[in-house]
PDB file of N, CA and C in Angstrom:
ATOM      1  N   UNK A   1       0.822  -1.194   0.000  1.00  0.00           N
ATOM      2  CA  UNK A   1       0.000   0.000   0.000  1.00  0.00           C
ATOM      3  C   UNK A   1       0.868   1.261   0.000  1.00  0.00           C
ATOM      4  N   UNK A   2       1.672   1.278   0.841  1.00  0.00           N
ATOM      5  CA  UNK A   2       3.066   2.288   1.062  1.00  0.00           C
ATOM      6  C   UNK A   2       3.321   2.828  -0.304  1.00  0.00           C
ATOM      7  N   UNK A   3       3.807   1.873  -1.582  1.00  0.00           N
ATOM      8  CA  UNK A   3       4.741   1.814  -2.343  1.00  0.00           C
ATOM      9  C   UNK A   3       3.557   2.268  -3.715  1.00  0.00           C
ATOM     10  N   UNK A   4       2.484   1.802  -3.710  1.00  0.00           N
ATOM     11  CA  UNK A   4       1.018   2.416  -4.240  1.00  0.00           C
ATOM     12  C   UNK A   4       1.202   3.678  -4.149  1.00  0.00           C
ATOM     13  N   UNK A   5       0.960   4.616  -2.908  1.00  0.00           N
ATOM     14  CA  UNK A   5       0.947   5.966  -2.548  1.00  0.00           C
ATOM     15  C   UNK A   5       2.044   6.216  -3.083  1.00  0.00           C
ATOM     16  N   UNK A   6       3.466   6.269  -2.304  1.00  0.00           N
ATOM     17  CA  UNK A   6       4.119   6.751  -2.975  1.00  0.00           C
ATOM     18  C   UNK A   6       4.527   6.721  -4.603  1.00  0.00           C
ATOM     19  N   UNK A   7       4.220   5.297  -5.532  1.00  0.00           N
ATOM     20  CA  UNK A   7       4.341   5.682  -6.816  1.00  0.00           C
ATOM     21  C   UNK A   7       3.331   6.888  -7.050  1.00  0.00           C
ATOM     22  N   UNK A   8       1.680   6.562  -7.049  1.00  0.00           N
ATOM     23  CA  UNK A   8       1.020   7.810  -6.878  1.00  0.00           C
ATOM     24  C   UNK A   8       1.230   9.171  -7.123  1.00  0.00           C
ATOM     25  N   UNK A   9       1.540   9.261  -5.744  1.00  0.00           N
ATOM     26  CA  UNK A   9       2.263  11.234  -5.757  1.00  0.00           C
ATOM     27  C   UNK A   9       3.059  11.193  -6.460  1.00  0.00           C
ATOM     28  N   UNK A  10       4.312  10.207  -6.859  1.00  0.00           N
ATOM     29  CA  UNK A  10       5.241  10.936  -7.991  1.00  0.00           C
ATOM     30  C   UNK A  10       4.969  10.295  -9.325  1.00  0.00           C
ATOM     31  N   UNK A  11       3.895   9.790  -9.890  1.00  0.00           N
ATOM     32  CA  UNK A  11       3.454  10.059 -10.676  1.00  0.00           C
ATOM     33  C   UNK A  11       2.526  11.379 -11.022  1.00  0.00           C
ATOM     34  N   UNK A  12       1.585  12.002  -9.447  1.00  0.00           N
ATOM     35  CA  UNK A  12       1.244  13.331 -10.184  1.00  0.00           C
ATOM     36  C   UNK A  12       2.250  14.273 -10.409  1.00  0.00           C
ATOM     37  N   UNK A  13       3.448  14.074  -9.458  1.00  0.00           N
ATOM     38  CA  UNK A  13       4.159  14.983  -9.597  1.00  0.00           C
ATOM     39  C   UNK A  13       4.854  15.586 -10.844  1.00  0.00           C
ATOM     40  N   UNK A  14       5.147  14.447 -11.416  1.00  0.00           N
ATOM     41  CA  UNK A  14       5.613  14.221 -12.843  1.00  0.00           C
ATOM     42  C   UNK A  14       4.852  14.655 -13.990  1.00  0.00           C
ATOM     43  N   UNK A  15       3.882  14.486 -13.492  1.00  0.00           N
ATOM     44  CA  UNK A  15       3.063  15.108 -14.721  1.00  0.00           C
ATOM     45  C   UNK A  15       2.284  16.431 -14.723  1.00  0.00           C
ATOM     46  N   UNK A  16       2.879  17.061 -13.254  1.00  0.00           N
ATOM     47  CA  UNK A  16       2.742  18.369 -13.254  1.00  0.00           C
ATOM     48  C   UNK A  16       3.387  19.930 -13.366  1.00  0.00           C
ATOM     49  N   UNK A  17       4.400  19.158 -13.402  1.00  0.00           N
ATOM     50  CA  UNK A  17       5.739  19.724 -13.527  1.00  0.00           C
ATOM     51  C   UNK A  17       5.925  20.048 -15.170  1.00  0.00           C
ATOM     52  N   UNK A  18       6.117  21.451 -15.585  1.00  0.00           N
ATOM     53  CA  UNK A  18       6.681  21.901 -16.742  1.00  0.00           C
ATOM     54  C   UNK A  18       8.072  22.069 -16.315  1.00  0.00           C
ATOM     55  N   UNK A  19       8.785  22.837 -17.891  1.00  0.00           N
ATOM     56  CA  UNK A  19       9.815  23.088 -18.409  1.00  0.00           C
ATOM     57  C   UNK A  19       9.672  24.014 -18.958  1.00  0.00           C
ATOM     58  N   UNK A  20      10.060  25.630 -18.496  1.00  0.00           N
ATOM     59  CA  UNK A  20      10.253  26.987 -18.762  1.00  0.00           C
ATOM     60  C   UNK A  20      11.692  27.681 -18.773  1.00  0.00           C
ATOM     61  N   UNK A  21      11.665  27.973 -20.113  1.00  0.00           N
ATOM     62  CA  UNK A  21      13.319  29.006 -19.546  1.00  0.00           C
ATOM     63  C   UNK A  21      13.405  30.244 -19.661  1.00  0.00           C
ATOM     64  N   UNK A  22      11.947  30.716 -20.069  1.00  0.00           N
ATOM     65  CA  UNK A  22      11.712  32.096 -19.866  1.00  0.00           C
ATOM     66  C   UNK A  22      10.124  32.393 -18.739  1.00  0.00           C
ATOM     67  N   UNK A  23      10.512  33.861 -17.904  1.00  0.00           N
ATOM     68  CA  UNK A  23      10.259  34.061 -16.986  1.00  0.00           C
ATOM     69  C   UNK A  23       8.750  34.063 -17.165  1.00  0.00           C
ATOM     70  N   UNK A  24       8.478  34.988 -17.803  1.00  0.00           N
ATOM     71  CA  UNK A  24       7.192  35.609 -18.745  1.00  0.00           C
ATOM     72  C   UNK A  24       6.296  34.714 -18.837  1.00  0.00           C
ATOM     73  N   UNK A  25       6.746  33.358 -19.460  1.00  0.00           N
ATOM     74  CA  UNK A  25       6.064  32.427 -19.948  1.00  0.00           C
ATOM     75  C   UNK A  25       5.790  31.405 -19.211  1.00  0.00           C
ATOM     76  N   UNK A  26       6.833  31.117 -18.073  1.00  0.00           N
ATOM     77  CA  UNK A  26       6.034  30.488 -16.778  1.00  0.00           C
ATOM     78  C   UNK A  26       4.952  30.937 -15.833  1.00  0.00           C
ATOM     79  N   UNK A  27       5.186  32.763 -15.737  1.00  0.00           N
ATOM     80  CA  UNK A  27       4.102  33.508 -15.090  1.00  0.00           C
ATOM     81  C   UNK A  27       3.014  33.040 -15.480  1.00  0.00           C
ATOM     82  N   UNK A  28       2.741  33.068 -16.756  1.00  0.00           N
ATOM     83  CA  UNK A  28       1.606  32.670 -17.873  1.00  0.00           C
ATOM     84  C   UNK A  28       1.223  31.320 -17.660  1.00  0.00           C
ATOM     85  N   UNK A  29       2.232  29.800 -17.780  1.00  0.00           N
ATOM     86  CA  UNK A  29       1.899  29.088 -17.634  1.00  0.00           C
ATOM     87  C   UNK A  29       1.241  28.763 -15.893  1.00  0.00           C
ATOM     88  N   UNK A  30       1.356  29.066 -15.478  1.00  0.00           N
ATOM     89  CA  UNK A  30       1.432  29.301 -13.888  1.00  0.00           C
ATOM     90  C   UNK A  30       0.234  29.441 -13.785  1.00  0.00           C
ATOM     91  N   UNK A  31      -0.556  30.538 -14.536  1.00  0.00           N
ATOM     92  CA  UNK A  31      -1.881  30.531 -13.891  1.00  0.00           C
ATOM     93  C   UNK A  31      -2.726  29.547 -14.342  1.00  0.00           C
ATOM     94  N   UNK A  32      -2.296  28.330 -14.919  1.00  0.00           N
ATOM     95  CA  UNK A  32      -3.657  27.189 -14.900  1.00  0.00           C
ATOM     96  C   UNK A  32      -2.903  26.312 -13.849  1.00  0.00           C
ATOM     97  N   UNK A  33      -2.416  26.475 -13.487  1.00  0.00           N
ATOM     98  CA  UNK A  33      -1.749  25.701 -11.810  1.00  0.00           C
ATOM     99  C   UNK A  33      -0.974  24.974 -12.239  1.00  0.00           C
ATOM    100  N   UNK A  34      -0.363  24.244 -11.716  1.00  0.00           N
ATOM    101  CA  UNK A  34       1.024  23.118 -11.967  1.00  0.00           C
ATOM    102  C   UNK A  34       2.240  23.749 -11.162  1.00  0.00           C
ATOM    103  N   UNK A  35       3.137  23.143 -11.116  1.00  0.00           N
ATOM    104  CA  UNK A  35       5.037  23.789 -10.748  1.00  0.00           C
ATOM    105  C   UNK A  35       5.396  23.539 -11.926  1.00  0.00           C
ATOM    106  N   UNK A  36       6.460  25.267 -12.152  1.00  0.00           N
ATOM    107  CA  UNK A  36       7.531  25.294 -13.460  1.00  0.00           C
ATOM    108  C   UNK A  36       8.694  24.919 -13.128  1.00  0.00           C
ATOM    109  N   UNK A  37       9.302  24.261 -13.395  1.00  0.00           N
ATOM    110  CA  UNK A  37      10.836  24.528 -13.780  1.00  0.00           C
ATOM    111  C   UNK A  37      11.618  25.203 -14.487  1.00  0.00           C
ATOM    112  N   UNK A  38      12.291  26.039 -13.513  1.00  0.00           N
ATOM    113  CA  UNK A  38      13.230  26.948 -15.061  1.00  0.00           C
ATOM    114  C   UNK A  38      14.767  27.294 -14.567  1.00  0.00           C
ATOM    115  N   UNK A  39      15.359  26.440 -15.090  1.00  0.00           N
ATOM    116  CA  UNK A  39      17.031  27.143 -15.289  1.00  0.00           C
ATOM    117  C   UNK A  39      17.370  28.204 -14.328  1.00  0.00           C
ATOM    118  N   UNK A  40      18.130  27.644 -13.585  1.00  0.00           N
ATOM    119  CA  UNK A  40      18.602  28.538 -11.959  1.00  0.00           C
ATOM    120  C   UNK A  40      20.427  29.021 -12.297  1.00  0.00           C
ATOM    121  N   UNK A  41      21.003  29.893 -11.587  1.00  0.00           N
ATOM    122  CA  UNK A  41      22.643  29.916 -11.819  1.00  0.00           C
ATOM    123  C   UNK A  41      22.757  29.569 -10.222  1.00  0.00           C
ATOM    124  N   UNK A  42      21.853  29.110  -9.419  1.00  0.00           N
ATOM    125  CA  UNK A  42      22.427  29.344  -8.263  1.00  0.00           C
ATOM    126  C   UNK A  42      22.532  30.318  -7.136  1.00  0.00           C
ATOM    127  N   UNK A  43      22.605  31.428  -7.831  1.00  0.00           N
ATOM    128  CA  UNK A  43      22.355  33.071  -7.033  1.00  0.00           C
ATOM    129  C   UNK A  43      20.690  33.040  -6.393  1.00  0.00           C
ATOM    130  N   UNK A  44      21.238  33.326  -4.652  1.00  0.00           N
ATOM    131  CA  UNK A  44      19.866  33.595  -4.246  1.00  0.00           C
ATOM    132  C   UNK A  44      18.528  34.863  -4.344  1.00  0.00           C
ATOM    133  N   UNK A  45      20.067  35.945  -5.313  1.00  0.00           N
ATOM    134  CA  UNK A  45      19.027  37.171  -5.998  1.00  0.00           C
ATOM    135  C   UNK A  45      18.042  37.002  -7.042  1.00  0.00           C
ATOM    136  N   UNK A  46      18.940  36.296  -8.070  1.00  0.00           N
ATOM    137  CA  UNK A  46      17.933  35.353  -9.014  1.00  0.00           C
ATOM    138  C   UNK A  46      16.803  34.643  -8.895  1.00  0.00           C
ATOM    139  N   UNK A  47      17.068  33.996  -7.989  1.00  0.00           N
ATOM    140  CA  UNK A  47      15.351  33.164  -7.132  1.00  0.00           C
ATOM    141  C   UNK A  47      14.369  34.158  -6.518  1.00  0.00           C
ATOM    142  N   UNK A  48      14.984  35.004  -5.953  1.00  0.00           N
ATOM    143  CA  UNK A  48      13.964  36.378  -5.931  1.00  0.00           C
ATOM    144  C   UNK A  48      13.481  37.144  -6.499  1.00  0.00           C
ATOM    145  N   UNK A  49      14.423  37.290  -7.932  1.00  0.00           N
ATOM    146  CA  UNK A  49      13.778  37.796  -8.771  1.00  0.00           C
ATOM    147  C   UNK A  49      12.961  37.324  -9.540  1.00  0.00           C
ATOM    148  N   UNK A  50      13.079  35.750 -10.004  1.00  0.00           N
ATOM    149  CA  UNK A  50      12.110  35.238 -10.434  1.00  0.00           C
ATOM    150  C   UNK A  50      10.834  34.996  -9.331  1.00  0.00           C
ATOM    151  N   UNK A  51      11.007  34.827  -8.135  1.00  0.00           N
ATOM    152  CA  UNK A  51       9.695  34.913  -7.334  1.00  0.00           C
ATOM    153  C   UNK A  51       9.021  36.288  -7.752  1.00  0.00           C
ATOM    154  N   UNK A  52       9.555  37.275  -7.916  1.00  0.00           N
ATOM    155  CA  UNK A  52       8.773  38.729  -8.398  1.00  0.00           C
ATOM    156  C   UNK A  52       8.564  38.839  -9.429  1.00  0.00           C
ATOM    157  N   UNK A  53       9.195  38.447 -10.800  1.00  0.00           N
ATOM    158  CA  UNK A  53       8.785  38.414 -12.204  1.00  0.00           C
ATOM    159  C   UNK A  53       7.565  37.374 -12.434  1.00  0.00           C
ATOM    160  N   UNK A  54       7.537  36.406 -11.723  1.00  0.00           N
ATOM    161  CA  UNK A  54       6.551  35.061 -12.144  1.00  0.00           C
ATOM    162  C   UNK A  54       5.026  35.362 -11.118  1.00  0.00           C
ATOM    163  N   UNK A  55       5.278  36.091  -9.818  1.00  0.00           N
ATOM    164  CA  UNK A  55       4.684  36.313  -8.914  1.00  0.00           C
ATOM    165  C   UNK A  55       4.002  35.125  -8.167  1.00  0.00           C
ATOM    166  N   UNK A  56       4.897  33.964  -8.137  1.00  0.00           N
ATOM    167  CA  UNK A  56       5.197  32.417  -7.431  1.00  0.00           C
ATOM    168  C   UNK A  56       6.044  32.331  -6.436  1.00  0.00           C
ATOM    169  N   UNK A  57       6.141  31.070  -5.534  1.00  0.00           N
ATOM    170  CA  UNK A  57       6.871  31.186  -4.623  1.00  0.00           C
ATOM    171  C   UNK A  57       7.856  30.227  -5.083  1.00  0.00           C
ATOM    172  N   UNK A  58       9.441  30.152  -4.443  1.00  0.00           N
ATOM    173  CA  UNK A  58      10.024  28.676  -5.142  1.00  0.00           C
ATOM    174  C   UNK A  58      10.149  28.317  -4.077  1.00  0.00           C
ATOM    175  N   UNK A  59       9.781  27.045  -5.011  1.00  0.00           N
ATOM    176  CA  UNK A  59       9.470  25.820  -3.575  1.00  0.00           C
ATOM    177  C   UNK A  59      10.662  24.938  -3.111  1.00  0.00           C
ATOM    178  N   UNK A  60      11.867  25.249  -4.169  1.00  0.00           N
ATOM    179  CA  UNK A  60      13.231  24.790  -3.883  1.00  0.00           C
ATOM    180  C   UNK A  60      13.785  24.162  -5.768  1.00  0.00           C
ATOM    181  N   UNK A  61      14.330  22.838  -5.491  1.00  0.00           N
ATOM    182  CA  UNK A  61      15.055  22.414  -6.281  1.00  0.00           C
ATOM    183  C   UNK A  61      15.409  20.834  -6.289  1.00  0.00           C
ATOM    184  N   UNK A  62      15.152  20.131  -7.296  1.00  0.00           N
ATOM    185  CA  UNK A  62      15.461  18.756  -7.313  1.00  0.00           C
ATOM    186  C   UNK A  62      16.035  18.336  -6.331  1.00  0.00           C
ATOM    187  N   UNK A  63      16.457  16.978  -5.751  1.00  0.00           N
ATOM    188  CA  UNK A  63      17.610  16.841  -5.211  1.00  0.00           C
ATOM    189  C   UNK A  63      18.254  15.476  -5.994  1.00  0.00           C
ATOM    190  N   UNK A  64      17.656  15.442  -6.861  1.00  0.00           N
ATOM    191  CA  UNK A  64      18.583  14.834  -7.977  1.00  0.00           C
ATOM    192  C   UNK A  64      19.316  15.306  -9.089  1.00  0.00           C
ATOM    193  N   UNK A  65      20.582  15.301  -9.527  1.00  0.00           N
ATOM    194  CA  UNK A  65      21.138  16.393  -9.694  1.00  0.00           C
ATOM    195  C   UNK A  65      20.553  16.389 -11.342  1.00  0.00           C
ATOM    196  N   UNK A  66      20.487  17.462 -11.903  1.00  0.00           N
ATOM    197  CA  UNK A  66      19.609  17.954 -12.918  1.00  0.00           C
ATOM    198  C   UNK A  66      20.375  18.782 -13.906  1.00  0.00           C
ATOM    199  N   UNK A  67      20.668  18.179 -15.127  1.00  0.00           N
ATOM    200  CA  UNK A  67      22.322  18.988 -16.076  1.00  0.00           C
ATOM    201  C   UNK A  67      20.988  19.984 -17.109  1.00  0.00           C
ATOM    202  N   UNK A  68      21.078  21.187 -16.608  1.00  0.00           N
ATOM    203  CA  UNK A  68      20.419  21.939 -17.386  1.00  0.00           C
ATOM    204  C   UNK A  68      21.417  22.509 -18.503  1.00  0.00           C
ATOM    205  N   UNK A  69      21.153  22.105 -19.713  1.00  0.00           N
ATOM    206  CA  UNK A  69      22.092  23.343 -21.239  1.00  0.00           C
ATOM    207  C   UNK A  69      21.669  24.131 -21.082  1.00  0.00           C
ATOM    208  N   UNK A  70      19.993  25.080 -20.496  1.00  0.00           N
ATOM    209  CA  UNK A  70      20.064  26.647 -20.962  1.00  0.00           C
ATOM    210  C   UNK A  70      20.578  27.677 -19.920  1.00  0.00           C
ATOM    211  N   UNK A  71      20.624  28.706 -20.117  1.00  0.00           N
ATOM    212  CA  UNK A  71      21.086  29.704 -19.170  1.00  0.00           C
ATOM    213  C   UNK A  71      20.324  30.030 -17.805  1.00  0.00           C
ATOM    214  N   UNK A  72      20.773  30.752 -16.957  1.00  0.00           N
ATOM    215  CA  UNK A  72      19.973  31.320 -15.940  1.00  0.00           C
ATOM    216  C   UNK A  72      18.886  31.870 -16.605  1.00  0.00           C
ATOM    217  N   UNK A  73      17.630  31.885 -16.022  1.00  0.00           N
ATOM    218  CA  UNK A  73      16.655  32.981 -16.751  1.00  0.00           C
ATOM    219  C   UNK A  73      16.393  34.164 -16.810  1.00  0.00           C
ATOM    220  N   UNK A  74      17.480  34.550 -15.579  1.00  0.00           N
ATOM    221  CA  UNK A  74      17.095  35.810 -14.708  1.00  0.00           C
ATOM    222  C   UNK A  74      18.431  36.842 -15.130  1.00  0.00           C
ATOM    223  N   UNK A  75      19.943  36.069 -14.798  1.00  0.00           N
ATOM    224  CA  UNK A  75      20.843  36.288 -15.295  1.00  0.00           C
ATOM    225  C   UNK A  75      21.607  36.124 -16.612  1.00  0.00           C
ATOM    226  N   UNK A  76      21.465  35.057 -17.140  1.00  0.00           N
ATOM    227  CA  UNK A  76      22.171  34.140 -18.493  1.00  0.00           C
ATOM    228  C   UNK A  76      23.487  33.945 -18.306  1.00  0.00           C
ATOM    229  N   UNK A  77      23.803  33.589 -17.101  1.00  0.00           N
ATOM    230  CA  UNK A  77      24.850  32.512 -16.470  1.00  0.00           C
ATOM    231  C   UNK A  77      24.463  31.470 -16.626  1.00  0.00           C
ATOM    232  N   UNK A  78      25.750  30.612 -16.917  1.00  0.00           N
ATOM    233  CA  UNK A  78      25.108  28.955 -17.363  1.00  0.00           C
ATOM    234  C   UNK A  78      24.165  28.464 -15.884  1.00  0.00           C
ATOM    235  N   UNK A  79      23.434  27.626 -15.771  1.00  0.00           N
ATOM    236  CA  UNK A  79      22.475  27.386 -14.825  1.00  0.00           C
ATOM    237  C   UNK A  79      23.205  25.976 -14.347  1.00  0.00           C
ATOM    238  N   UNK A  80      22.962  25.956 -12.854  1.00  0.00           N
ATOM    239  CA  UNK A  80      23.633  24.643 -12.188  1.00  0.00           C
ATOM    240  C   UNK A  80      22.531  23.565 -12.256  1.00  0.00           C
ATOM    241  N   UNK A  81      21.269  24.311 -12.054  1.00  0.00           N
ATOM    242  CA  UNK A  81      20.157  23.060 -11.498  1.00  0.00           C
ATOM    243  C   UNK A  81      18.566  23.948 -11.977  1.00  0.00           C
ATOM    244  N   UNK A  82      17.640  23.266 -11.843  1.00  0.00           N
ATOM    245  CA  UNK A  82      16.238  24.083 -12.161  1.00  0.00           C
ATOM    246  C   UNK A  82      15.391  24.842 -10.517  1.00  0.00           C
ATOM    247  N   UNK A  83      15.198  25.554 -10.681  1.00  0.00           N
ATOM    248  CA  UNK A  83      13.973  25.919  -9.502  1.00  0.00           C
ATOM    249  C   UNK A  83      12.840  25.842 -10.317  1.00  0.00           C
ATOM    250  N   UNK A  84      12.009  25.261  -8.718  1.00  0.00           N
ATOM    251  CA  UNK A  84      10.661  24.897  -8.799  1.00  0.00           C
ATOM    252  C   UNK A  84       9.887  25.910  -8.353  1.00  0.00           C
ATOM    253  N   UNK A  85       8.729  26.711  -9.166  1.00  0.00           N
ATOM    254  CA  UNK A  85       8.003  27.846  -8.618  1.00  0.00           C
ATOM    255  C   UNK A  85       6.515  27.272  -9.036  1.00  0.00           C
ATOM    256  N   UNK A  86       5.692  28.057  -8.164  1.00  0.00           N
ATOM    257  CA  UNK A  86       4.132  27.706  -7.733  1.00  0.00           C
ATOM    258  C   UNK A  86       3.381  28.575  -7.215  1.00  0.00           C
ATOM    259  N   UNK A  87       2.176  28.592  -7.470  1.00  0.00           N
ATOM    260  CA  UNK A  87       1.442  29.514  -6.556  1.00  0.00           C
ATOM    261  C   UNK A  87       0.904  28.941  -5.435  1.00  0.00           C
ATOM    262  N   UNK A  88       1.202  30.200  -4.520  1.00  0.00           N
ATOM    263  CA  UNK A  88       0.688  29.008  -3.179  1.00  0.00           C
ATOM    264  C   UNK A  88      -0.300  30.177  -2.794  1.00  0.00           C
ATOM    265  N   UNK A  89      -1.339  29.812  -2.297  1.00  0.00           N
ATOM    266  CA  UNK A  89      -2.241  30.210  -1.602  1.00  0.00           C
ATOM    267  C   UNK A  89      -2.706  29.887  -0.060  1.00  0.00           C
TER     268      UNK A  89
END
């Protein structure tokens, strides 16, 4: 039953989760609900700024490590890993 639930949740998880590397367009995608992912450099100014450009909260970051090719979104420093943003209410 354990192993039920947990496939479960990370099956919704998985299928709720986009892929954004521009800011604009996650804001946008954002409002029919889901978490974006978008290309992080790491900088904790950057995560703030995308919390204010997207007007989402980030909810953090994989902890599996995650080889992003595009740039920061915020900066366009190569990106280490993705942040996860959402609206929380």
């Amino acid at each position: 039953m354990f192993l039920d639930l947990r496939k479960n949740a990370e099956s919704f998880l998985l299928n709720n989760v986009k892929y954004e590397k521009d800011p604009d367009k996650a804001k946008s995608l954002l409002s029919s609900g889901g978490i974006i992912e978008i290309p992080w450099c790491g900088d904790n100014t950057c995560g703030m700024k995308l919390e204010e450009i997207t007007d989402a909260r980030v909810l953090g970051y994989p902890l599996q490590d995650r080889k992003v090719n595009d740039p920061c979104a915020i900066c366009g420093k190569p990106a280490k890993t993705v942040l996860r943003v959402a609206k929380t209410y």
